[in-house]
C-alpha atoms as a PDB file:
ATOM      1  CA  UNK A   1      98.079-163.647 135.942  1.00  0.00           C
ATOM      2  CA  UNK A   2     100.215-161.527 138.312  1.00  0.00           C
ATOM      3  CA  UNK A   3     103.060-161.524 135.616  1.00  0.00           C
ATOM      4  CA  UNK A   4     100.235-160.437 132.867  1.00  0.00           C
ATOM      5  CA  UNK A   5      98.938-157.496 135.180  1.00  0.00           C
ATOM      6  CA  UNK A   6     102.152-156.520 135.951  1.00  0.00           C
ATOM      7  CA  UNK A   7     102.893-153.709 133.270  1.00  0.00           C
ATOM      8  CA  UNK A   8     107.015-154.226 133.592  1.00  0.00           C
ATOM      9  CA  UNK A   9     106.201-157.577 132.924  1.00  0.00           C
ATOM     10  CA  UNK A  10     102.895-157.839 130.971  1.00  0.00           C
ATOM     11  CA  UNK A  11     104.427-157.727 127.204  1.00  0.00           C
ATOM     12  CA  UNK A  12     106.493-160.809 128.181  1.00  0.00           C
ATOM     13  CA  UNK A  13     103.866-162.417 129.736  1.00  0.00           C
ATOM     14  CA  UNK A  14     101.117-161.557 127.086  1.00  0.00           C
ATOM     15  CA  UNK A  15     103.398-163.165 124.181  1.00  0.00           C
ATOM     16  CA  UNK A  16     103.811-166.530 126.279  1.00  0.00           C
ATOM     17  CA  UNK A  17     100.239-166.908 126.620  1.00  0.00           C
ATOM     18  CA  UNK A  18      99.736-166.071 122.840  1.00  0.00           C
ATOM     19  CA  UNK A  19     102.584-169.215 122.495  1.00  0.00           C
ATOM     20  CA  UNK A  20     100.702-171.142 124.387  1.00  0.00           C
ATOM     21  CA  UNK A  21      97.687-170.439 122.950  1.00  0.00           C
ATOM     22  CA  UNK A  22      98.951-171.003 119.363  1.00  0.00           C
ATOM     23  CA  UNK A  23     101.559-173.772 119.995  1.00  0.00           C
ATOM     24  CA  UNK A  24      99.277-176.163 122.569  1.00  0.00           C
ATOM     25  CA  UNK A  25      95.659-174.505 123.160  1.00  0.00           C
ATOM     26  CA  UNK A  26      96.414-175.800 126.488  1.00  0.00           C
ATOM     27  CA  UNK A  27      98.257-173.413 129.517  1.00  0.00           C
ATOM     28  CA  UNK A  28      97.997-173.952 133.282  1.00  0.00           C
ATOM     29  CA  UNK A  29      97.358-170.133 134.644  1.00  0.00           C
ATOM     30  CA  UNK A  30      98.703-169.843 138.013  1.00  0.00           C
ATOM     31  CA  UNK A  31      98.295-166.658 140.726  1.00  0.00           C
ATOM     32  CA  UNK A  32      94.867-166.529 138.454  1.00  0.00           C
ATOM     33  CA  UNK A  33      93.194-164.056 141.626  1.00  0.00           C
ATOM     34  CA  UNK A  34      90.126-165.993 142.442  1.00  0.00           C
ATOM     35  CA  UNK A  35      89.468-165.891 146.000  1.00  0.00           C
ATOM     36  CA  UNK A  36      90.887-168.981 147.696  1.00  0.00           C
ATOM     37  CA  UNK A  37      88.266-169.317 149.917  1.00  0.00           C
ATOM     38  CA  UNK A  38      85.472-169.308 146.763  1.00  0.00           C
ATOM     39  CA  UNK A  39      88.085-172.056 144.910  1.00  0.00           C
ATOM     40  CA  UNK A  40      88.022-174.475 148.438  1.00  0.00           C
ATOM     41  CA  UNK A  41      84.043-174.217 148.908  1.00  0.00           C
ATOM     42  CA  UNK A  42      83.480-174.936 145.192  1.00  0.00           C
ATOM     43  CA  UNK A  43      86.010-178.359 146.009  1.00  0.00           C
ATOM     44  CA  UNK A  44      84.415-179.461 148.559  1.00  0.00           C
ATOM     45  CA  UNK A  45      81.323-179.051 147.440  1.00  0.00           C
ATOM     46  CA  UNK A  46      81.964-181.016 144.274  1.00  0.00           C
ATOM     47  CA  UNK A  47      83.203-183.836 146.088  1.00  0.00           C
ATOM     48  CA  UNK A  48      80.444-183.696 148.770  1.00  0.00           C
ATOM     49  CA  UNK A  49      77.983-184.093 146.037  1.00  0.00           C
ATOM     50  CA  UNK A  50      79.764-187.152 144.379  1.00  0.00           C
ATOM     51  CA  UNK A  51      79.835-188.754 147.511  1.00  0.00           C
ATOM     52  CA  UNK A  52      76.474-189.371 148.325  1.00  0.00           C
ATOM     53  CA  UNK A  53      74.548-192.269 147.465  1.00  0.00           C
ATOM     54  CA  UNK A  54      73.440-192.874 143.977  1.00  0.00           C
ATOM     55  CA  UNK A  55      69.752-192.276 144.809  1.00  0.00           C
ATOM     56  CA  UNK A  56      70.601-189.074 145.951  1.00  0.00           C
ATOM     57  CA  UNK A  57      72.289-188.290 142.844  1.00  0.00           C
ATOM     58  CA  UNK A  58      69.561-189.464 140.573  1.00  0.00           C
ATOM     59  CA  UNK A  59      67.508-186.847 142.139  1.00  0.00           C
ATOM     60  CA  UNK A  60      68.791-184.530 139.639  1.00  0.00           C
ATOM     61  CA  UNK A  61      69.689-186.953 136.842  1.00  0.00           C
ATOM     62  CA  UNK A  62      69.575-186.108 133.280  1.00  0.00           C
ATOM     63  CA  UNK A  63      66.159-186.457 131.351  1.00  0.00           C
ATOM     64  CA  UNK A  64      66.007-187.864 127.492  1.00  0.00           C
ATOM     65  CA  UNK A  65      67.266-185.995 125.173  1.00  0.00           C
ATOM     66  CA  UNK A  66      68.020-183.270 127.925  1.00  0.00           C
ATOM     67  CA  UNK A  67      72.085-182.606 128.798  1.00  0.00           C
ATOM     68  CA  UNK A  68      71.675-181.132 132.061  1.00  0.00           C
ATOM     69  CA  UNK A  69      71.709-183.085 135.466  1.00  0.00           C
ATOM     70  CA  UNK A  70      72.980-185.679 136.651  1.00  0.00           C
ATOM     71  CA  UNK A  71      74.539-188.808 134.795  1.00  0.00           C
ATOM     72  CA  UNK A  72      77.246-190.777 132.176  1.00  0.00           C
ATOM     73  CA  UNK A  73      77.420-188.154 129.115  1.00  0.00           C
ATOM     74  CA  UNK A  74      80.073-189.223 127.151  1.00  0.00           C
ATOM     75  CA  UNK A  75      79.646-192.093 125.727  1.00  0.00           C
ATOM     76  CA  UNK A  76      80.379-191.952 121.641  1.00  0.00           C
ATOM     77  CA  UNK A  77      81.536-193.324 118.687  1.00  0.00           C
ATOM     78  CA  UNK A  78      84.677-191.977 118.632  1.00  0.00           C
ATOM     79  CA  UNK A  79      86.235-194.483 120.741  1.00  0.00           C
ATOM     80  CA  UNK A  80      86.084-198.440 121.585  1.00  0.00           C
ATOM     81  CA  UNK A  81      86.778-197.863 125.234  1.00  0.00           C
ATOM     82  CA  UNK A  82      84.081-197.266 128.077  1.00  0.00           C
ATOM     83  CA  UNK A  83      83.880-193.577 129.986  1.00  0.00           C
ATOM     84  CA  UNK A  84      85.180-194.165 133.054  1.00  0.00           C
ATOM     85  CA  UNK A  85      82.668-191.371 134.779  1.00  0.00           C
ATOM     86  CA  UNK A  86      80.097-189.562 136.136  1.00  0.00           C
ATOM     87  CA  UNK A  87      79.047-185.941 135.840  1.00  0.00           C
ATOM     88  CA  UNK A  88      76.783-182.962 136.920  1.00  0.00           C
ATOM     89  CA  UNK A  89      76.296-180.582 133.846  1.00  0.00           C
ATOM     90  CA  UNK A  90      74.865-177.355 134.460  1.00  0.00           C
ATOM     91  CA  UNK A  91      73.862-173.982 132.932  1.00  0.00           C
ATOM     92  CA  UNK A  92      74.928-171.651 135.242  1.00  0.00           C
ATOM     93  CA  UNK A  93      75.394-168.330 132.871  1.00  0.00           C
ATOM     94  CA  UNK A  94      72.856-166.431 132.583  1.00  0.00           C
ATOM     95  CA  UNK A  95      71.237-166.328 135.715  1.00  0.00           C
ATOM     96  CA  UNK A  96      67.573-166.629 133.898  1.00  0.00           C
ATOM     97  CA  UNK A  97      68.603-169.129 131.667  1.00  0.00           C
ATOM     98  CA  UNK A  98      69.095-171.375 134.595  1.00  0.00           C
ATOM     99  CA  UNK A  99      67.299-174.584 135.407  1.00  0.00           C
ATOM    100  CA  UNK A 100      67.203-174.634 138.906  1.00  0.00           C
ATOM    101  CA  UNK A 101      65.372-178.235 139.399  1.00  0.00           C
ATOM    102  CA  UNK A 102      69.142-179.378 137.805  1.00  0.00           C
ATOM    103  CA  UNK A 103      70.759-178.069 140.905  1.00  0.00           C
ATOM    104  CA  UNK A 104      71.172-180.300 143.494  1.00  0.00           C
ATOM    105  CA  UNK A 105      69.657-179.215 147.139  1.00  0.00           C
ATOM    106  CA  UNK A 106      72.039-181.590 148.714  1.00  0.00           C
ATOM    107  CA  UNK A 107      75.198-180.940 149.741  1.00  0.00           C
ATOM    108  CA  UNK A 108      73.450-177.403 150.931  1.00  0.00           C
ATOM    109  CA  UNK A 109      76.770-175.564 150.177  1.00  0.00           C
ATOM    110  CA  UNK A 110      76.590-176.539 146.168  1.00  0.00           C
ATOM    111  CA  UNK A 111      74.389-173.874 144.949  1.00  0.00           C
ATOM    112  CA  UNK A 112      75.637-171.291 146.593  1.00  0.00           C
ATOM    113  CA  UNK A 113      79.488-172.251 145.732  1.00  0.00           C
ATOM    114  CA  UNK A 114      78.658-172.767 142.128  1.00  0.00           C
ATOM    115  CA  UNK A 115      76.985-169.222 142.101  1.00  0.00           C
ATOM    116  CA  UNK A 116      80.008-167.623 143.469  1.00  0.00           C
ATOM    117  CA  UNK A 117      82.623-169.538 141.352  1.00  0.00           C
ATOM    118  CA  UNK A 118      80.638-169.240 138.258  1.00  0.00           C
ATOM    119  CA  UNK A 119      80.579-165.533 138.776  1.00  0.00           C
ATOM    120  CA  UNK A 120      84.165-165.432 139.127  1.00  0.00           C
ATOM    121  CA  UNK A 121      85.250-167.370 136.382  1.00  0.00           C
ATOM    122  CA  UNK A 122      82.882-164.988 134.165  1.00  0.00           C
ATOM    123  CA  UNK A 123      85.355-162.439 135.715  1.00  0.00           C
ATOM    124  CA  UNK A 124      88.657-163.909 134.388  1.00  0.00           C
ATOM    125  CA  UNK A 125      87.521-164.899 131.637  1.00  0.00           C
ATOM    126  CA  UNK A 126      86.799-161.122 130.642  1.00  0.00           C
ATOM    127  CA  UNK A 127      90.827-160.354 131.429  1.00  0.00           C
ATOM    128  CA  UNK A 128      92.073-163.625 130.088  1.00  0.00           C
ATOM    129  CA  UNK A 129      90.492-162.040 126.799  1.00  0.00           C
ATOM    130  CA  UNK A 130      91.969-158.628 127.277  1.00  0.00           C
ATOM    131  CA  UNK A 131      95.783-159.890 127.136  1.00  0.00           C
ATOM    132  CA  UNK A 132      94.395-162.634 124.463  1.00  0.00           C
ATOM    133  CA  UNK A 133      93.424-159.603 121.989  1.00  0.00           C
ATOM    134  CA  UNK A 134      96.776-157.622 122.670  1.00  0.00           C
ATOM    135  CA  UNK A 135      98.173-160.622 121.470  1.00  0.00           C
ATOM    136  CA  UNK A 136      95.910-160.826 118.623  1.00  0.00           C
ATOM    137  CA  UNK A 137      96.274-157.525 117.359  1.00  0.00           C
ATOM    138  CA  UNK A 138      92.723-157.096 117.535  1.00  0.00           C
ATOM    139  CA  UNK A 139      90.440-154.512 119.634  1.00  0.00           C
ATOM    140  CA  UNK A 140      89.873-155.795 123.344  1.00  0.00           C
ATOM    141  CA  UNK A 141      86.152-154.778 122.871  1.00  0.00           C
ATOM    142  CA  UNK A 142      85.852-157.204 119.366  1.00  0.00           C
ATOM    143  CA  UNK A 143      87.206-160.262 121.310  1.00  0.00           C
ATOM    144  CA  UNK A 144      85.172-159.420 124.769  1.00  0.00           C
ATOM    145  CA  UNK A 145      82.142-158.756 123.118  1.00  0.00           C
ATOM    146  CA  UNK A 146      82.291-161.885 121.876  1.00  0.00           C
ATOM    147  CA  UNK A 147      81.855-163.887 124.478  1.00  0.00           C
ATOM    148  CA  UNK A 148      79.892-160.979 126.572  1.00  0.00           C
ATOM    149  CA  UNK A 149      76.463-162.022 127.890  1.00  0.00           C
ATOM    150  CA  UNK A 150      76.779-165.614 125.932  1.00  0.00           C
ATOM    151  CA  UNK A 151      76.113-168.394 128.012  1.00  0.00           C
ATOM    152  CA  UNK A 152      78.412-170.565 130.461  1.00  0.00           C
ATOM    153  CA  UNK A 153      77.626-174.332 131.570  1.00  0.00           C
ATOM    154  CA  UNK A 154      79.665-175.910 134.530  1.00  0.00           C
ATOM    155  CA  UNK A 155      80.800-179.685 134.367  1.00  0.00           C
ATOM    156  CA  UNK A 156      81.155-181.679 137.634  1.00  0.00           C
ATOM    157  CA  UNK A 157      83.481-184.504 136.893  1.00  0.00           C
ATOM    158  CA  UNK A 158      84.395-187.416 138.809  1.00  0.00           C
ATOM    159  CA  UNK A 159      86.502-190.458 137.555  1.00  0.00           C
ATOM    160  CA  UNK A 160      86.395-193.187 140.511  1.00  0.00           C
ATOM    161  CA  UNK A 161      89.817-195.415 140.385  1.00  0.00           C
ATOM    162  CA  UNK A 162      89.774-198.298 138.314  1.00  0.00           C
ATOM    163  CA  UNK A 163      91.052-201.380 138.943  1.00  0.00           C
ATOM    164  CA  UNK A 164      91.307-202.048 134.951  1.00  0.00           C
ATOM    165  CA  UNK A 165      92.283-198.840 133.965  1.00  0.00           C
ATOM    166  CA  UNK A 166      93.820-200.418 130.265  1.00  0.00           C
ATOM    167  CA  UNK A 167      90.172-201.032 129.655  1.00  0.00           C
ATOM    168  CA  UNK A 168      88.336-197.907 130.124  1.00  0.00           C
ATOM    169  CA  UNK A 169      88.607-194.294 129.450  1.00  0.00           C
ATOM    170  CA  UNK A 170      87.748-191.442 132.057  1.00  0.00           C
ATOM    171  CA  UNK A 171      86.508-189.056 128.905  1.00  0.00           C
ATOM    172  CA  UNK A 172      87.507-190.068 125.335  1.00  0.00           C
ATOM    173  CA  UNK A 173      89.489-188.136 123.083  1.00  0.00           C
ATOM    174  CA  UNK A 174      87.822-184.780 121.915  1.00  0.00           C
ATOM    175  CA  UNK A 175      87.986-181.180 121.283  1.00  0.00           C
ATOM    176  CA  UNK A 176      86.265-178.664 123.163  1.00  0.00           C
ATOM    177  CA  UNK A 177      83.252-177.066 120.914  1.00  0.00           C
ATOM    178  CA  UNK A 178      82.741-173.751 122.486  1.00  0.00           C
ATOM    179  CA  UNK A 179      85.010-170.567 123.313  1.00  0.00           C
ATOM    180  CA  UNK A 180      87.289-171.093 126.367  1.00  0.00           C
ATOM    181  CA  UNK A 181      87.174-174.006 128.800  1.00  0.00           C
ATOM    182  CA  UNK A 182      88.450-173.189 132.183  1.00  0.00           C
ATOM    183  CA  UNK A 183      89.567-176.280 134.806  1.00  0.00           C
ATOM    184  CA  UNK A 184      89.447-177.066 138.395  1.00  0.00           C
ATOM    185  CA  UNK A 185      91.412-179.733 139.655  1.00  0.00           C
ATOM    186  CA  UNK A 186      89.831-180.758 142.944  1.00  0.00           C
ATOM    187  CA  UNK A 187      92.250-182.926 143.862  1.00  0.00           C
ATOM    188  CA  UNK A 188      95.793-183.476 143.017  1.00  0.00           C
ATOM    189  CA  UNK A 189      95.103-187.120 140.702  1.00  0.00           C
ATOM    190  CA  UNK A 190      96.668-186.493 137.127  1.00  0.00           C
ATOM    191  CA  UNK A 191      94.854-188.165 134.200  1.00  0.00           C
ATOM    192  CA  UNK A 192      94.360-185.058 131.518  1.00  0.00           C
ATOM    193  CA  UNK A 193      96.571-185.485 128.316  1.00  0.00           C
ATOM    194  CA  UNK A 194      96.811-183.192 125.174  1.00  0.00           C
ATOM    195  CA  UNK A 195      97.831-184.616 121.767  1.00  0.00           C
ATOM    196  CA  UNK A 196     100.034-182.904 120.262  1.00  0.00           C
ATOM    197  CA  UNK A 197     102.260-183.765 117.021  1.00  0.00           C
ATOM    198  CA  UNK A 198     100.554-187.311 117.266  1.00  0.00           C
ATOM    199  CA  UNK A 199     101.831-187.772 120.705  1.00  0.00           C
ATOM    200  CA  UNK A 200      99.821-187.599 123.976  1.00  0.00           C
ATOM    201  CA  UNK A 201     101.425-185.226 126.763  1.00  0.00           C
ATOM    202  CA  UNK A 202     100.192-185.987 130.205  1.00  0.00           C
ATOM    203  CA  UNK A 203      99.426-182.420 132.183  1.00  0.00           C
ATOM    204  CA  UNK A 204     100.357-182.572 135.614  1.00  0.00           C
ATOM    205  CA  UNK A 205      98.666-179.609 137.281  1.00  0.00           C
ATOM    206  CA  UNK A 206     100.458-177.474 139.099  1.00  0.00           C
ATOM    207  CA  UNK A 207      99.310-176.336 143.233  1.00  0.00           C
ATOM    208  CA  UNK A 208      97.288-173.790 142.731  1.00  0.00           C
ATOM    209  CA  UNK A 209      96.646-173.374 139.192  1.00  0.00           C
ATOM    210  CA  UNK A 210      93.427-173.492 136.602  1.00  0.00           C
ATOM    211  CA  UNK A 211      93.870-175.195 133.220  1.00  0.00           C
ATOM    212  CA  UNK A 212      92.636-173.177 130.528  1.00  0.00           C
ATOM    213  CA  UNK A 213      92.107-174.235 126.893  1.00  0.00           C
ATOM    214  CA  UNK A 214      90.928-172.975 123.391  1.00  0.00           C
ATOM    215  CA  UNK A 215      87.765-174.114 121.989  1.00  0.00           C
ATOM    216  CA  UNK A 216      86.841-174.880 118.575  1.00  0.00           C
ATOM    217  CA  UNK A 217      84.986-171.074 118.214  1.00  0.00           C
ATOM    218  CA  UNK A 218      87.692-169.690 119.566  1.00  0.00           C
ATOM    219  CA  UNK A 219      89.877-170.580 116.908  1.00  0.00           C
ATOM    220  CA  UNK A 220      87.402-169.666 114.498  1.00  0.00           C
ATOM    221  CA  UNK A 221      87.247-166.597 115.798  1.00  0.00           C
ATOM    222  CA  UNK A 222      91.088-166.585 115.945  1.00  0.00           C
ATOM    223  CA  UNK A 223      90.668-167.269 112.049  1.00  0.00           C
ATOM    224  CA  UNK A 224      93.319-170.246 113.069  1.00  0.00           C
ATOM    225  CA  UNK A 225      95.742-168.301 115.014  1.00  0.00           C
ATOM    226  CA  UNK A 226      94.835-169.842 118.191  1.00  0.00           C
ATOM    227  CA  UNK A 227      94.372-173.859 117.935  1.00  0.00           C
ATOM    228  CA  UNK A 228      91.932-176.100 120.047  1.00  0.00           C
ATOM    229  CA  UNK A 229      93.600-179.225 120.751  1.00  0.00           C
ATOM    230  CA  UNK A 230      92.660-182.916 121.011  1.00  0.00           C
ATOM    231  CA  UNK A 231      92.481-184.244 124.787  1.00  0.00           C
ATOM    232  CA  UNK A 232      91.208-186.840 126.857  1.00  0.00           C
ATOM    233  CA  UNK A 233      91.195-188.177 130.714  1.00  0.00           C
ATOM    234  CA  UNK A 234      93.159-191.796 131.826  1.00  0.00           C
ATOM    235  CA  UNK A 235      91.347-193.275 134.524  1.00  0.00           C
ATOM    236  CA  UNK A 236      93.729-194.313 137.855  1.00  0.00           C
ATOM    237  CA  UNK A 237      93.896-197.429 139.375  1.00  0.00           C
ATOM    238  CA  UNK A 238      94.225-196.601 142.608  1.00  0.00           C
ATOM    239  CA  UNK A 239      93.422-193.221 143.112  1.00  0.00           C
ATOM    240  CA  UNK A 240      89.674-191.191 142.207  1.00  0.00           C
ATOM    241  CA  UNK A 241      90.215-187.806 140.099  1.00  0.00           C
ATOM    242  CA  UNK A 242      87.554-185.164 139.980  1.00  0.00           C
ATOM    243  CA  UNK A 243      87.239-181.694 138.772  1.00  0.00           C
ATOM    244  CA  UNK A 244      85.151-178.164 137.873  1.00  0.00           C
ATOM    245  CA  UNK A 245      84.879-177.433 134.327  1.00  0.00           C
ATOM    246  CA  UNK A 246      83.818-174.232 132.789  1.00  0.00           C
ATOM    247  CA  UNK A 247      82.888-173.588 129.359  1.00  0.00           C
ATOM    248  CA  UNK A 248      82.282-170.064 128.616  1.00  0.00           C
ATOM    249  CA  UNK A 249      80.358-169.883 124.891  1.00  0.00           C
ATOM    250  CA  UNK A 250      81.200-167.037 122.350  1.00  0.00           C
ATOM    251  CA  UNK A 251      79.496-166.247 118.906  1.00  0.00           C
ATOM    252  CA  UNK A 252      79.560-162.714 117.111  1.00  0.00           C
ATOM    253  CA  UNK A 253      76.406-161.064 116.157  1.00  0.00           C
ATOM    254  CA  UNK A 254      74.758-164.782 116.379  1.00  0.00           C
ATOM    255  CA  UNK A 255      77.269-166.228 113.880  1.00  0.00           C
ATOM    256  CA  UNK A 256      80.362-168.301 114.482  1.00  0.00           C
ATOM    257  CA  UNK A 257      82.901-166.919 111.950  1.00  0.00           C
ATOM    258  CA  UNK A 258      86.265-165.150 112.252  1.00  0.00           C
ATOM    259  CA  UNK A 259      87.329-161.404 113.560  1.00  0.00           C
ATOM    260  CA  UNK A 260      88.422-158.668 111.618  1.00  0.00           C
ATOM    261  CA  UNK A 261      91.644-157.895 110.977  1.00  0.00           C
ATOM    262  CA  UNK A 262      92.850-160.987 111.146  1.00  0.00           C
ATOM    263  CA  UNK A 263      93.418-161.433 107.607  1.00  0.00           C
ATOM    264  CA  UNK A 264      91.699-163.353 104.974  1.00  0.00           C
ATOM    265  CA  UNK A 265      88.860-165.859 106.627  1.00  0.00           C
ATOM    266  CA  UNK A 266      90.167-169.326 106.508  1.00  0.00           C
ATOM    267  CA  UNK A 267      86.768-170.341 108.114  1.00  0.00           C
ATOM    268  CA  UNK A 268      83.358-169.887 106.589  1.00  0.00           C
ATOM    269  CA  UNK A 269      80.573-167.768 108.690  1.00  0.00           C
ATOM    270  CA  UNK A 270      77.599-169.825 110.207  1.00  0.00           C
ATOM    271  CA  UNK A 271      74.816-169.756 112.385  1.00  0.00           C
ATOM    272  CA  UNK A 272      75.248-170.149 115.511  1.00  0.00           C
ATOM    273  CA  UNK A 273      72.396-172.309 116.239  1.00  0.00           C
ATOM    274  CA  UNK A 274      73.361-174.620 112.947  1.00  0.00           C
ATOM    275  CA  UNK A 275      77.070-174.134 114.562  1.00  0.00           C
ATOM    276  CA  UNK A 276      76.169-176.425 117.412  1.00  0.00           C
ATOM    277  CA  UNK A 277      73.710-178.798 115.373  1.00  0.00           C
ATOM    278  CA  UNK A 278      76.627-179.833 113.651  1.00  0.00           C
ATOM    279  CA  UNK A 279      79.247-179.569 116.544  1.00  0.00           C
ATOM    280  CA  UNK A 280      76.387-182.117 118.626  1.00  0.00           C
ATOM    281  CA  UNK A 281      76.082-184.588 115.645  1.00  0.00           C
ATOM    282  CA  UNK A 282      80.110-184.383 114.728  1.00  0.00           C
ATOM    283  CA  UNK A 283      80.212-185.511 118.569  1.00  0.00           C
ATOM    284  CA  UNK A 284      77.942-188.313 117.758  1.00  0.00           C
ATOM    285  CA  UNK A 285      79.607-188.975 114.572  1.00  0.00           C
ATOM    286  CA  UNK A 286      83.465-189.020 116.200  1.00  0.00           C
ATOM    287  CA  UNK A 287      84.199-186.208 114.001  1.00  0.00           C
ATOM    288  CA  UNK A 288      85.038-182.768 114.233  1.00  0.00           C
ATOM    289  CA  UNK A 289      82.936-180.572 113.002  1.00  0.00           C
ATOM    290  CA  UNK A 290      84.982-177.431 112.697  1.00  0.00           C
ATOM    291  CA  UNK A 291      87.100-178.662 110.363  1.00  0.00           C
ATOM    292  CA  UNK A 292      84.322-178.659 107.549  1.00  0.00           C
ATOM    293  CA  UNK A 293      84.205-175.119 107.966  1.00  0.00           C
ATOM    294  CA  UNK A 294      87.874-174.408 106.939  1.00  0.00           C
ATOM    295  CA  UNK A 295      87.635-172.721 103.321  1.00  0.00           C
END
């Protein structure tokens, strides 16, 4: 981010990201500017929750047919293997949207950490998309309005070690459905690959950094130029992994469908709201729904 801001350095930087971005869907954004002291509460936190006992947990466990709370989310039919984890989904963007009996009242610091970090992930995102839409070729505002005032949900992860870890998953292999996904390693345990060519690349994170990747609107609203890629999560044998995802959501006008400018559509427009019926049942399905909107 330093390089990006940097304007002896920015149109460098700018074109690596749109690499990236086009090549992978996956880059590791390091000297990103969020306060370090907002980053370590939002760790410890996170890993004060997961440690407490499972009654505690189940205080704010999911309810049926809900998503938010506490629980195992990711079971589907994509894959034979079990999910090897546990999570804490939350809507945390806007601030009335949120369901606050979702948010646990134990470890004290949680809700207040999650405010703060949510907040300043809803700040990068807004410049990640600035240098994104030089790279584009398309107006900042397009591309920012986009995603402006749309919601953002927060994922709590935690993979404990496995002592069969050729048996299990941590998450199965998926794409991300909404705009741009934004990850916190809270500790240093690898585990995250991206396929890419038909190969799996393991992503090591760097000291420091947040993993950032496109979603499937995204490149929809990219009309293709950006890709979201196929990834999963390896479960460790001896060591537990846990992290802080952030999915921030983007539609235009209530309508998932590509920029102008960007040449001829290669997507079709839809709903929004029928966007993510079919996204949620291609999920179910172990398919991907975007792809049936290509034209």
């Amino acid at each position: 981010m330093a390089r990006l801001l940097d304007s002896e350095s920015s149109e460098a930087e700018t074109a690596k990201l749109g690499s990236a971005c086009r090549d992978w869907g996956f880059f590791q954004l390091t000297n990103h500017g969020v306060d370090e002291s907002v980053v370590q509460d939002m760790k410890d936190s996170t890993m004060q929750f997961f440690r407490l006992p499972l009654d505690k947990k189940k205080a704010v466990a999911t309810r049926a047919g809900g998503l938010e709370g506490f629980g195992h989310h990711f079971a589907g039919a994509s894959c034979a293997k079990l999910d090897w984890a546990e999570s804490l989904i939350l809507l945390t963007q806007q601030k009335e949207q949120r369901s606050m009996e979702f948010w646990p009242a134990d470890p004290a610091r949680l809700r207040p950490s999650l405010d703060r970090y949510s907040l300043e992930m809803s700040r990068l995102t807004s410049r990640l998309l600035g240098f994104m839409a030089s790279d584009l070729g398309v107006e900042r505002e397009a591309l920012a309005g986009a995603f402006r005032g749309k919601r953002q949900s927060v994922a709590l992860h935690h993979y404990p070690p496995c002592r069969h870890p050729d048996k299990v998953l941590g998450i199965t292999p998926h794409h991300d459905g909404l705009g741009l996904t934004l990850l916190l390693h809270v500790n240093d345990t690898p585990g995250l690959q991206v396929r890419r060519g038909g190969r799996w690349f393991p992503l090591d994170p760097l000291p420091g950094a947040l993993v950032v990747n496109v979603g499937d609107i995204l490149q929809v609203l990219t009309n293709g130029r950006y890709r979201s890629a196929e990834h999963r999560v390896l479960a460790d044998a001896g060591r537990g992994r846990a992290t802080v995802v952030v999915f921030q959501d983007t539609c235009v006008a209530g309508t998932v469908r590509p920029l102008p400018g960007l040449g001829e559509a290669r997507y079709r427009a839809i709903e929004y709201v029928e966007y993510l019926k079919g996204n949620y049942r291609g999920l179910a399905e172990g398919t991907r729904f975007v792809d049936s909107l290509e034209i």
